[in-house]
Protein backbone atom coordinates (compact mmCIF):
# COMPACT_ATOMS: atom_id res chain seq x y z
CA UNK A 1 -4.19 0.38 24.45
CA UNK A 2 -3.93 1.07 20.96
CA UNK A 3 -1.20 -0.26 18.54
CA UNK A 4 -0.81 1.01 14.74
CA UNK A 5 0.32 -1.34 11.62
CA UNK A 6 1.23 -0.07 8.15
CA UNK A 7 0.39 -1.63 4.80
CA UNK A 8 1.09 -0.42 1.14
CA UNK A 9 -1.97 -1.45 -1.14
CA UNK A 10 -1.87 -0.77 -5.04
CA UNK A 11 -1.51 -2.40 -8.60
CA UNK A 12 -2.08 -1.54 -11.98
CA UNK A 13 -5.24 0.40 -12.63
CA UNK A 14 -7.09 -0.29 -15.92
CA UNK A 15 -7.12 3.28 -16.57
CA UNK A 16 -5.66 6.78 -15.45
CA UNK A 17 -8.76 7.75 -14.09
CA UNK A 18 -7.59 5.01 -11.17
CA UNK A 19 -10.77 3.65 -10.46
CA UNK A 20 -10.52 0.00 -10.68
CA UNK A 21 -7.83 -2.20 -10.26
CA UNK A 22 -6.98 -4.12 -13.86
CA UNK A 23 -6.81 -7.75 -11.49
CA UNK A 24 -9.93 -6.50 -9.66
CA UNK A 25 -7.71 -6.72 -6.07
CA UNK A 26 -5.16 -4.86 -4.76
CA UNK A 27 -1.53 -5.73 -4.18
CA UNK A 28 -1.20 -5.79 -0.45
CA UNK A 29 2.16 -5.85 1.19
CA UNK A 30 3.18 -5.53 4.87
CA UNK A 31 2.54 -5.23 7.71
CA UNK A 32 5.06 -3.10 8.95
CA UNK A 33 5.45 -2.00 12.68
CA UNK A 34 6.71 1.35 11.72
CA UNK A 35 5.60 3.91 8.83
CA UNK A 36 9.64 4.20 7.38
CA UNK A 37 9.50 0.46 6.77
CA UNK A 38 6.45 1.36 4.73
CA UNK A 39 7.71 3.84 3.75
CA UNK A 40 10.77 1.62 2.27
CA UNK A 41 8.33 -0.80 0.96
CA UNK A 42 6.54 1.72 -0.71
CA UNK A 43 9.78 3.73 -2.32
CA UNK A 44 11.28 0.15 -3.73
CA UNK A 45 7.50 -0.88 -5.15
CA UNK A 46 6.96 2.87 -6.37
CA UNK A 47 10.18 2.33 -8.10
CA UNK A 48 9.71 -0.94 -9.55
CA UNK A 49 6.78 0.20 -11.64
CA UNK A 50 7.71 3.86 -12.33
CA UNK A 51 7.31 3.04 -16.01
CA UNK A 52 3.32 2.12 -15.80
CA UNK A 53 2.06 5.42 -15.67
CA UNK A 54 -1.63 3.30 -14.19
CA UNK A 55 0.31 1.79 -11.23
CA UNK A 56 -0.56 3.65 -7.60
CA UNK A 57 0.51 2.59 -4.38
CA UNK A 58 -0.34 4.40 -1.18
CA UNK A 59 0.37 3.37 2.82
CA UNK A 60 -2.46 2.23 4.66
CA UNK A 61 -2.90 2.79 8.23
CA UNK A 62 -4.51 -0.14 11.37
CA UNK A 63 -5.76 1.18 14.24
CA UNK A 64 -5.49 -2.40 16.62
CA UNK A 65 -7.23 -2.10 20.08
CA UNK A 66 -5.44 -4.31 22.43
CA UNK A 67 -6.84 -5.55 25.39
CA UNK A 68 -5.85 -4.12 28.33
């Protein structure tokens, strides 16, 4: 059996080429059971730092195997 979790996973990149995070890590927040609470998550912290053009957030997908 197979379960899926959502994360989002960003920050501030140290350029707008978006190759490396300015901290070095990402911002990780979650997880979330469904993709619209992601989704959510994603929308409020997309909107928090819509006026850093080198922030980027995107939803991350886990594949869990359960045991059976």
């Amino acid at each position: 059996m197979t379960k899926e979790r959502f994360w989002v996973v960003g920050g501030e990149y140290s350029c707008l080429a978006f190759k490396s995070l300015k901290t070095g890590a990402p911002e990780v927040l979650g997880p979330y059971d469904t993709r619209e609470e992601a989704k959510a998550a994603w929308r409020r912290k997309s909107d928090e730092t819509r006026a850093c053009a080198t922030a980027r957030y995107a939803i991350a997908t886990e594949h869990l195997v359960l045991p059976a």
